[in-house]
C-alpha atoms as a PDB file:
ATOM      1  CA  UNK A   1       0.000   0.000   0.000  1.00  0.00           C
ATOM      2  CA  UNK A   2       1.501   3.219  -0.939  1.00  0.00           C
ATOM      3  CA  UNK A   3       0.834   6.100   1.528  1.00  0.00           C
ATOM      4  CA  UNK A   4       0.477  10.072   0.273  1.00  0.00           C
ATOM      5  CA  UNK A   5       2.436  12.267   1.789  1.00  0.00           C
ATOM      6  CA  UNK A   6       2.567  16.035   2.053  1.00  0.00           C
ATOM      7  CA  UNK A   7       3.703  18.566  -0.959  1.00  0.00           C
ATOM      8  CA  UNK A   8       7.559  18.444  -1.532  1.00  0.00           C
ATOM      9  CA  UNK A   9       9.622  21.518  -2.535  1.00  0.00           C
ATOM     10  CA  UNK A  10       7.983  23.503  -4.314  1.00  0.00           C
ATOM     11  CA  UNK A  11      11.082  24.466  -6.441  1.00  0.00           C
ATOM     12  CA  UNK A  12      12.719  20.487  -6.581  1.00  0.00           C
ATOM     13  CA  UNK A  13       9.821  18.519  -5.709  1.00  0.00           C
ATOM     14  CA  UNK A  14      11.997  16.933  -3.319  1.00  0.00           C
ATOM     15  CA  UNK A  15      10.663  15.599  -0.059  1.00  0.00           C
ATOM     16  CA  UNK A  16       9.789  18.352   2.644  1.00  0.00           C
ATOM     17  CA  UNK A  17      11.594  17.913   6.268  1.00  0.00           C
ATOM     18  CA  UNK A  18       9.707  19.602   9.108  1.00  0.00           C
ATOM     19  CA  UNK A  19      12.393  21.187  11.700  1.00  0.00           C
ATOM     20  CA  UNK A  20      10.060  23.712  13.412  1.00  0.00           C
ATOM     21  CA  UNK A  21       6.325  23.977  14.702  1.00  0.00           C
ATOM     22  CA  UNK A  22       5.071  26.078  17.262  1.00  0.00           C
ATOM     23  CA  UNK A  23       1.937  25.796  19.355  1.00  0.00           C
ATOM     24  CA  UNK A  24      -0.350  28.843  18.932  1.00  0.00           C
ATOM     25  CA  UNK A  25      -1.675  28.555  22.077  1.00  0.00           C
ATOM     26  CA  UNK A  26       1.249  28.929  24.512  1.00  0.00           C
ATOM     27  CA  UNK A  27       4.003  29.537  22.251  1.00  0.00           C
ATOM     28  CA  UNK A  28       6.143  26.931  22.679  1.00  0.00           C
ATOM     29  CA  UNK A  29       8.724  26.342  19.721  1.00  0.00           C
ATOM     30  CA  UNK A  30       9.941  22.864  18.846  1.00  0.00           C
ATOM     31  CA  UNK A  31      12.950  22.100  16.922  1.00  0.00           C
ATOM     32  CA  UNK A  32      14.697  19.905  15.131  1.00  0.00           C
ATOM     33  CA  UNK A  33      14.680  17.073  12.271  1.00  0.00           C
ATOM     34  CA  UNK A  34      11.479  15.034  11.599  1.00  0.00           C
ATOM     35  CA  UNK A  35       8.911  13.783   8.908  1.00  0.00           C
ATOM     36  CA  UNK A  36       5.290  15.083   9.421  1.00  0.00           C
ATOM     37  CA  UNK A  37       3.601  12.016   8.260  1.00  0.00           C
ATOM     38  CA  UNK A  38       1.220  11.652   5.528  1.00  0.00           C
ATOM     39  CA  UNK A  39      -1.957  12.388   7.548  1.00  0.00           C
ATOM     40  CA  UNK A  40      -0.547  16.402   7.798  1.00  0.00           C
ATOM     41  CA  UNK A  41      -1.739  16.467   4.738  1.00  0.00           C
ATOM     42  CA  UNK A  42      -5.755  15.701   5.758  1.00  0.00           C
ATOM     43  CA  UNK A  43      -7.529  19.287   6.122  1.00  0.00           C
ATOM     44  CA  UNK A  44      -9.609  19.648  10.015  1.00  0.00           C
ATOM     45  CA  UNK A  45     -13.004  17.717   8.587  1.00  0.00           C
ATOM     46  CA  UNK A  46     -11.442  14.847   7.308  1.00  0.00           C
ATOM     47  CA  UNK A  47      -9.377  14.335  10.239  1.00  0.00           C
ATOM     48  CA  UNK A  48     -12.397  14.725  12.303  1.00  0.00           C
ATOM     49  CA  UNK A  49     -13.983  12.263   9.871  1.00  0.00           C
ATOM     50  CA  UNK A  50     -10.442   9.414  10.074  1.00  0.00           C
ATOM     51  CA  UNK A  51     -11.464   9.898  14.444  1.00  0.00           C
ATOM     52  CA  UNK A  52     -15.144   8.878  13.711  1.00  0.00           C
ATOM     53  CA  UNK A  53     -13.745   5.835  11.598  1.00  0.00           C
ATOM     54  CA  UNK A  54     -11.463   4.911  13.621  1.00  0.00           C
ATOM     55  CA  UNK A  55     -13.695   5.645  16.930  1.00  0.00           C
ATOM     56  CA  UNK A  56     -16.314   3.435  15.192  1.00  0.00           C
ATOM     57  CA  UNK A  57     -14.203   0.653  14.160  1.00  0.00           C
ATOM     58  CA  UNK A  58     -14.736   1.497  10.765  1.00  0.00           C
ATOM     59  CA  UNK A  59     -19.246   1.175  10.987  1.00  0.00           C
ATOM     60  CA  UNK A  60     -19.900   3.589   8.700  1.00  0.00           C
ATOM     61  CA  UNK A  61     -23.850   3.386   9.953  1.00  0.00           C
ATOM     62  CA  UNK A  62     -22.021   4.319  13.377  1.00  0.00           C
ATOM     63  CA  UNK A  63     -20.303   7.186  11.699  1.00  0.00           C
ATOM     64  CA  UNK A  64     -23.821   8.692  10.545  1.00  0.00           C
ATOM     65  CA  UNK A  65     -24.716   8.748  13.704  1.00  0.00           C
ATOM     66  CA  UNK A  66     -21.249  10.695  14.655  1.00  0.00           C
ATOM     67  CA  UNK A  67     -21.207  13.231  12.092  1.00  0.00           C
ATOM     68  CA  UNK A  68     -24.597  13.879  11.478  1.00  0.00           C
ATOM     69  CA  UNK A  69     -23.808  12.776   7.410  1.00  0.00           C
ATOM     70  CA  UNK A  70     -25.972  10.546   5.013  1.00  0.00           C
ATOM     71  CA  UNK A  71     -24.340   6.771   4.073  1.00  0.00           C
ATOM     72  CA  UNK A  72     -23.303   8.169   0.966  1.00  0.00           C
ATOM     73  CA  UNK A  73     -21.917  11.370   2.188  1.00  0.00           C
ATOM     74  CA  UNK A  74     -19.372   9.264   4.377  1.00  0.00           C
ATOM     75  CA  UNK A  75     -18.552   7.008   1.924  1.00  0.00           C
ATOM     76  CA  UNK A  76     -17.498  10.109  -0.719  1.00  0.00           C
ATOM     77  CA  UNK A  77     -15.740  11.521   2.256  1.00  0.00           C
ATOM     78  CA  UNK A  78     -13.555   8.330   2.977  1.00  0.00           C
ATOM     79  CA  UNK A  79     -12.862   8.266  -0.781  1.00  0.00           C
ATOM     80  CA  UNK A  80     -11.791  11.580  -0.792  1.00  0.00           C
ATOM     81  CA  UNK A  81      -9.472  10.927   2.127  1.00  0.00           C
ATOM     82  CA  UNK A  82      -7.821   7.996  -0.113  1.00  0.00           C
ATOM     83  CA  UNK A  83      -7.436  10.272  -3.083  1.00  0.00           C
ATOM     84  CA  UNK A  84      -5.590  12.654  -0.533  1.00  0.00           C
ATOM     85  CA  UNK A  85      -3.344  10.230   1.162  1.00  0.00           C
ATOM     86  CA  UNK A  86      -2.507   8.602  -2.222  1.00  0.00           C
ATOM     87  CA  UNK A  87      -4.753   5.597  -1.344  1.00  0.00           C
ATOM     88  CA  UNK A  88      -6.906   5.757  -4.233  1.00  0.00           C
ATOM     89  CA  UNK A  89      -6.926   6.975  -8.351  1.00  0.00           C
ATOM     90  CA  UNK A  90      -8.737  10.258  -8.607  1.00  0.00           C
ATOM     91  CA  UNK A  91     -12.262  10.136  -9.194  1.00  0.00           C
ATOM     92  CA  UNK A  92     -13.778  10.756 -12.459  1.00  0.00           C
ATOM     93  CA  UNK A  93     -15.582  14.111 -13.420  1.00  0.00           C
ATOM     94  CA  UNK A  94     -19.247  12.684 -12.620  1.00  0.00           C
ATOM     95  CA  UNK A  95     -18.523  11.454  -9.048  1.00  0.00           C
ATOM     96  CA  UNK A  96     -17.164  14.655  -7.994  1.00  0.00           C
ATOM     97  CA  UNK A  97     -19.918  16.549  -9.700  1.00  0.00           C
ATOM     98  CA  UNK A  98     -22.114  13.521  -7.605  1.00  0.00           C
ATOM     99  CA  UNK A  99     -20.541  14.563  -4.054  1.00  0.00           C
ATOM    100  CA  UNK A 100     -21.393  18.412  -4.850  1.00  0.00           C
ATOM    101  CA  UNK A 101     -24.864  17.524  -5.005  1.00  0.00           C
ATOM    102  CA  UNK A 102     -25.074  15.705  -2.170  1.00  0.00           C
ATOM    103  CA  UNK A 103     -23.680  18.335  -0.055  1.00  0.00           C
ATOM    104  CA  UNK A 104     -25.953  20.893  -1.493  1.00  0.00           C
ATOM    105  CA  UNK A 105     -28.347  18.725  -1.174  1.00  0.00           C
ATOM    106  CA  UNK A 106     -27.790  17.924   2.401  1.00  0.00           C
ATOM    107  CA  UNK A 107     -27.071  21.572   3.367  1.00  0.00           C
ATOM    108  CA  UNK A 108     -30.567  22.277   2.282  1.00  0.00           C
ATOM    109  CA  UNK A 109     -29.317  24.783  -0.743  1.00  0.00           C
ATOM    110  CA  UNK A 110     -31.067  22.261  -3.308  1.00  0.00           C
ATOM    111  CA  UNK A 111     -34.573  20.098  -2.545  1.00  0.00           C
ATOM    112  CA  UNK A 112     -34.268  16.908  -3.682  1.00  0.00           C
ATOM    113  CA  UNK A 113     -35.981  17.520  -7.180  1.00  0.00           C
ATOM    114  CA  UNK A 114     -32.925  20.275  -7.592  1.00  0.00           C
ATOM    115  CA  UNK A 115     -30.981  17.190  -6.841  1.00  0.00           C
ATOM    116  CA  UNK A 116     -32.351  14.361  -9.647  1.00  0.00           C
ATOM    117  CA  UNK A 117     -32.778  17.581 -11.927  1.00  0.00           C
ATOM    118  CA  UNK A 118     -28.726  18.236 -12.201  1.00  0.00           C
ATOM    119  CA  UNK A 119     -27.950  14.337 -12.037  1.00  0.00           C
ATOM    120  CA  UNK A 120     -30.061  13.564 -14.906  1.00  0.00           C
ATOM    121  CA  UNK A 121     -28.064  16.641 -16.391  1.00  0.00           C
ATOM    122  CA  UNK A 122     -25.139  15.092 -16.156  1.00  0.00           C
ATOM    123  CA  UNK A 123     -25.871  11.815 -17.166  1.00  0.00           C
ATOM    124  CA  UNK A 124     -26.848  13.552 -20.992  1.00  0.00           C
END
């Protein structure tokens, strides 16, 4: 299994070393030589979402429950999370266009008709 892992150099595309982070809160500075993993690379909501997986031993019904997200919401978001850490190909056109909806849909911007309208759309 190959594992993502963050941006390299953005001159030499070489890998990136972290030898300094600082916590905002209280200010303390560390230093030195390390390698920030590949999970630095997850923005805030899909770590969130990687602690309900892993806090529901992977029961993605559980995980529903935990986020407050539709089955197929949760499921996009895991395979988004792949595509990030290098896990998975990128998705094709129509299942990104697929996850957009959903959100919309579950955000309340679009009813559901909204919803089946643009699909069909993008089936033609």
């Amino acid at each position: 299994m190959k594992i993502g892992k963050i941006p390299g150099c953005p001159a030499c595309k070489s890998e990136v070393i972290v030898t300094e982070y600082t916590c905002p809160n209280c200010g303390i500075t560390v230093k030195g030589k390390f390698r920030a993993g590949p999970f630095v690379a997850l923005n805030d909501e899909q770590v969130g979402i990687v602690a309900a997986f892993l806090a529901s031993s992977g029961n993605i019904k559980q995980m529903e429950s935990r986020l407050g997200l539709s089955y197929p919401t949760v499921k996009l978001r895991l395979k988004e999370i792949n595509r990030t850490l290098g896990l998975e190909e990128e998705v094709e056109k129509g299942t990104k266009m697929i996850s957009d909806v959903i959100n919309l849909l579950e955000s309340g911007n679009i009813d559901v008709a909204e919803a089946i309208k643009q699909l069909e759309k993008e089936k033609k």
